[in-house]
C-alpha atoms as a PDB file:
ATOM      1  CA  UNK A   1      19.593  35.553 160.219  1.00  0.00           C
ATOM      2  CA  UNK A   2      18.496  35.671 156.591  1.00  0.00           C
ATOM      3  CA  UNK A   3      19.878  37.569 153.969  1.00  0.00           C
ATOM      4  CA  UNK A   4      17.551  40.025 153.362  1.00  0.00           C
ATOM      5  CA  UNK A   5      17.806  40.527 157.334  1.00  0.00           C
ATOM      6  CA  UNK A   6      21.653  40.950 156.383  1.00  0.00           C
ATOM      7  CA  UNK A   7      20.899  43.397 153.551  1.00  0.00           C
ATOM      8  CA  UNK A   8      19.038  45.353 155.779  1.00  0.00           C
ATOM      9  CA  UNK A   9      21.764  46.058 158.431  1.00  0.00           C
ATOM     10  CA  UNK A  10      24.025  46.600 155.457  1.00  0.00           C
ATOM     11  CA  UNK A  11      21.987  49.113 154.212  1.00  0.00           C
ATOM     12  CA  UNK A  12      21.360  50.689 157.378  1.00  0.00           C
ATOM     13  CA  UNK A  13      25.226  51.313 157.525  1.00  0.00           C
ATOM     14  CA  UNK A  14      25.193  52.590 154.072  1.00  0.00           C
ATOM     15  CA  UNK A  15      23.121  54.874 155.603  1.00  0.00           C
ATOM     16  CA  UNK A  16      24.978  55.905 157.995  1.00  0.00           C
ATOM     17  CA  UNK A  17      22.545  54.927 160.685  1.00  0.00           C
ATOM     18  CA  UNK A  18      19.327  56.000 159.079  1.00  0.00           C
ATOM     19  CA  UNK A  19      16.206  53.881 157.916  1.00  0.00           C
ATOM     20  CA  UNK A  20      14.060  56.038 155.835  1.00  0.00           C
ATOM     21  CA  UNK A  21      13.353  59.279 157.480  1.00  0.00           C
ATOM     22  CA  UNK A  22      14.665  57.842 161.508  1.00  0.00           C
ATOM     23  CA  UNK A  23      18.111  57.723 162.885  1.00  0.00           C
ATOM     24  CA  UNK A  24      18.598  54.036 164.411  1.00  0.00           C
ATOM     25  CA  UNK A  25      22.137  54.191 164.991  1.00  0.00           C
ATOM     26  CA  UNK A  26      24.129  57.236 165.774  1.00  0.00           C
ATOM     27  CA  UNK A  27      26.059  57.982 162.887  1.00  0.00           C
ATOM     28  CA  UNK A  28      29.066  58.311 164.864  1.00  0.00           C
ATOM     29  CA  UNK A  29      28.529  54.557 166.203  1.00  0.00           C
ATOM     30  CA  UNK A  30      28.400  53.716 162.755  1.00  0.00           C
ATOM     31  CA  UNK A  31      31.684  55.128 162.192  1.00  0.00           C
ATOM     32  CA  UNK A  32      33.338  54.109 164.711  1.00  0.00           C
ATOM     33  CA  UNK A  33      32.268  50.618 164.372  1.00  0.00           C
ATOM     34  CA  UNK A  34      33.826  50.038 161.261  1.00  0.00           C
ATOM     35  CA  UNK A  35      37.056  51.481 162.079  1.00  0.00           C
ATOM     36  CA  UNK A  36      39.893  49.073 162.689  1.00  0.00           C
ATOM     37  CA  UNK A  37      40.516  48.014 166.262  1.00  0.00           C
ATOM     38  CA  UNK A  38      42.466  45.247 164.809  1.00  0.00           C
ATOM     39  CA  UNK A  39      44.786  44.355 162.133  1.00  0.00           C
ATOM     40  CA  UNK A  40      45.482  40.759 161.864  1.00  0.00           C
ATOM     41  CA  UNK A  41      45.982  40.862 157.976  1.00  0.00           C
ATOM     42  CA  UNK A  42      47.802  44.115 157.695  1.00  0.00           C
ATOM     43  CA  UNK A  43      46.555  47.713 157.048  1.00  0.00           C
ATOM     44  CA  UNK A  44      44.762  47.230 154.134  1.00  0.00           C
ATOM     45  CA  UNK A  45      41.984  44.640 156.255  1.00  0.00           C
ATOM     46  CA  UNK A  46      40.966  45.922 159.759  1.00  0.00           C
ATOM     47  CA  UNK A  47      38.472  44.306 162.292  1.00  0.00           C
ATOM     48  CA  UNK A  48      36.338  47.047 163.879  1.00  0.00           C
ATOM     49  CA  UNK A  49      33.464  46.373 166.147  1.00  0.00           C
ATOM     50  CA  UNK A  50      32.008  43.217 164.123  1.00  0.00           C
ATOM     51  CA  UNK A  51      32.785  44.687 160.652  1.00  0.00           C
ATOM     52  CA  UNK A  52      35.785  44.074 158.473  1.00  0.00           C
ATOM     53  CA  UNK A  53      37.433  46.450 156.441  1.00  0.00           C
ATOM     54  CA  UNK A  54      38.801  45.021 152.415  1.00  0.00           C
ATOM     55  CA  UNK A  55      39.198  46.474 149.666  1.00  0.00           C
ATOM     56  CA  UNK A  56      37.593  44.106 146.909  1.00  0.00           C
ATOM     57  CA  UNK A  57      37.769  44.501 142.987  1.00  0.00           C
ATOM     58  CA  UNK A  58      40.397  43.315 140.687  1.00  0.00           C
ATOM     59  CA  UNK A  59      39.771  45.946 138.056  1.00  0.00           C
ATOM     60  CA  UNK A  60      38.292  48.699 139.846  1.00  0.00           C
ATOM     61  CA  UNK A  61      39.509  48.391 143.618  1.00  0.00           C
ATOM     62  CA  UNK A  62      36.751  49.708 146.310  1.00  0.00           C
ATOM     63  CA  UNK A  63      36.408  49.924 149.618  1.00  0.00           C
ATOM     64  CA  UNK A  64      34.055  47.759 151.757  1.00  0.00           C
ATOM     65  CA  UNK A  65      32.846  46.895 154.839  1.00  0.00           C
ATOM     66  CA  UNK A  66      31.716  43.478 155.550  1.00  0.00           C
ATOM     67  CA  UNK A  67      30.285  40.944 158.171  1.00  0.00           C
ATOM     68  CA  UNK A  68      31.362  37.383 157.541  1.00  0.00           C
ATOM     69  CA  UNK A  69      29.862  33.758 158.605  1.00  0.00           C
ATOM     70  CA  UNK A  70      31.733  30.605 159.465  1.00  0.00           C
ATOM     71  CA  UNK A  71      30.690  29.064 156.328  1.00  0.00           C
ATOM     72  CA  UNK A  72      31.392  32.116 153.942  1.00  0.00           C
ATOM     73  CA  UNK A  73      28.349  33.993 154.526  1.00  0.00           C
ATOM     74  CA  UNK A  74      29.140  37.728 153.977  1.00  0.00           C
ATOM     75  CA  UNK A  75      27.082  40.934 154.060  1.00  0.00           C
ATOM     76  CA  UNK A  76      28.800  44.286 152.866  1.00  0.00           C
ATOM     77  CA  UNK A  77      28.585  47.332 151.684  1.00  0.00           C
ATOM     78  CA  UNK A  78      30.323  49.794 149.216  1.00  0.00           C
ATOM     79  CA  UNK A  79      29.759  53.297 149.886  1.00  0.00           C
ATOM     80  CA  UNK A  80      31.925  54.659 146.995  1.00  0.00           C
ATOM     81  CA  UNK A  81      29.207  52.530 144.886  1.00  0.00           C
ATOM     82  CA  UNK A  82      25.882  53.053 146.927  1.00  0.00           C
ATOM     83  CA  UNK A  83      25.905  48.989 146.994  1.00  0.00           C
ATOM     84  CA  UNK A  84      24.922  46.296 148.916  1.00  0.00           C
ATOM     85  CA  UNK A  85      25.782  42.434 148.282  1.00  0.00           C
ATOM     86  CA  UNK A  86      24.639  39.365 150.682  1.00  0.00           C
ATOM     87  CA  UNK A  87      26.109  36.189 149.724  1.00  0.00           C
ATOM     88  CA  UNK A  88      24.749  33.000 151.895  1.00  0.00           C
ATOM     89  CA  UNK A  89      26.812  29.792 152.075  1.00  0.00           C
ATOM     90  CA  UNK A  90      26.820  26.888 153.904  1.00  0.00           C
ATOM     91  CA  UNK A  91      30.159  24.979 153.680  1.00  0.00           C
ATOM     92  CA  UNK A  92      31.391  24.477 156.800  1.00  0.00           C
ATOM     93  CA  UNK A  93      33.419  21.572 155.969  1.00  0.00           C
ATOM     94  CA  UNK A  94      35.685  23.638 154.194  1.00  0.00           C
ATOM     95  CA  UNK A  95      35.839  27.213 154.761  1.00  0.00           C
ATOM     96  CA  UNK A  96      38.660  28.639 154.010  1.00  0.00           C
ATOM     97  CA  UNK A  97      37.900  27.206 150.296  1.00  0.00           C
ATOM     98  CA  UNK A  98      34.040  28.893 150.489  1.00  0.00           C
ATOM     99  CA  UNK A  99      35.559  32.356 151.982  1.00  0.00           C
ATOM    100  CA  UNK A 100      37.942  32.481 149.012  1.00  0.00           C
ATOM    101  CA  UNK A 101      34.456  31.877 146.718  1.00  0.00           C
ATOM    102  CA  UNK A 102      32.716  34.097 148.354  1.00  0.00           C
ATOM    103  CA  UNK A 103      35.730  37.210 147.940  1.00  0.00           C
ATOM    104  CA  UNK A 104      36.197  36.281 144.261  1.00  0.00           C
ATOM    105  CA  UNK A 105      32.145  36.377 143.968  1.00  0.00           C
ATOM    106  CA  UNK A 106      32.157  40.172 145.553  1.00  0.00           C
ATOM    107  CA  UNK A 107      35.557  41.425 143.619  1.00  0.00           C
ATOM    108  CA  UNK A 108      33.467  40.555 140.170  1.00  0.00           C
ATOM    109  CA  UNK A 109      30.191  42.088 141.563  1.00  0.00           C
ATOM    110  CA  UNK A 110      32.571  45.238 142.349  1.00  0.00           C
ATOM    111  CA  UNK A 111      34.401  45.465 139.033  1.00  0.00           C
ATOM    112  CA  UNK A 112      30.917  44.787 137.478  1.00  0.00           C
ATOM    113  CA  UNK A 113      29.268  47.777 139.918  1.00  0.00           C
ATOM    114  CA  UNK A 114      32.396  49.746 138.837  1.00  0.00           C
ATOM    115  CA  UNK A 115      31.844  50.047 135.139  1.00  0.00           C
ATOM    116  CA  UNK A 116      28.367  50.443 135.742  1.00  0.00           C
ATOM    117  CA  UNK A 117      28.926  53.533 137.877  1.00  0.00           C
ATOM    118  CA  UNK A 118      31.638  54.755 135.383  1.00  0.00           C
ATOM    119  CA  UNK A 119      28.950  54.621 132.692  1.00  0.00           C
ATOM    120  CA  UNK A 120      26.446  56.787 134.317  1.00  0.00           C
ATOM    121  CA  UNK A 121      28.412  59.071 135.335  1.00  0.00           C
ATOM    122  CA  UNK A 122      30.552  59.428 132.031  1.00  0.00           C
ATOM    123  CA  UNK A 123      27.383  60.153 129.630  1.00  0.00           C
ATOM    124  CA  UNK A 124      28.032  56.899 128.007  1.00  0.00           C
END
């Protein structure tokens, strides 16, 4: 799949289903798909129906919902920040390693989204 293939099913769950003006997915599948069925790494990261739940930031903590590759590939989205991020990776030699890149990669894009949001919205 290639990312902008990924960004597009992101997006598509940022939107709660939609793709411009057409409902693709019911927003209640959406919904329910991202709701834990699983909780292998305690409450704060689920496994719902092909989506993990995480909160990512180390300033500015958010909530996310991601899809994940054996090599560290993620796709995700945001909602509280109207964001998308695709990372693609290809270490499959050593993946725990490339996962751990890949979270520290999408906690600074957060805190970065974060204060970039808080500006808008502050006047500043």
């Amino acid at each position: 799949m290639r990312p902008r293939d990924q960004a597009k099913i992101a997006q598509l769950f940022l939107n709660n289903g939609r793709w411009g003006n057409e409902q693709i997915v019911t927003e209640s599948w959406v919904k329910q798909s991202i709701q834990g069925q699983n909780f292998f790494w305690g409450p704060r990261r689920a496994y719902g129906y092909l989506w993990y739940s995480k909160t990512f930031g180390w300033r500015n903590s958010v909530d996310t919902f991601y899809a994940s590759g054996p090599g560290g590939q993620k796709f995700l989205y945001a909602p509280d920040l109207s964001l998308v991020i695709v990372i693609n990776t290809g270490n499959y030699h050593q993946p725990l390693d490339i996962h751990r890149q890949s979270y520290d990669i999408v906690a600074r894009i957060i805190d970065i989204a974060s204060d970039l949001g808080e500006r808008f919205t502050d006047g500043s």
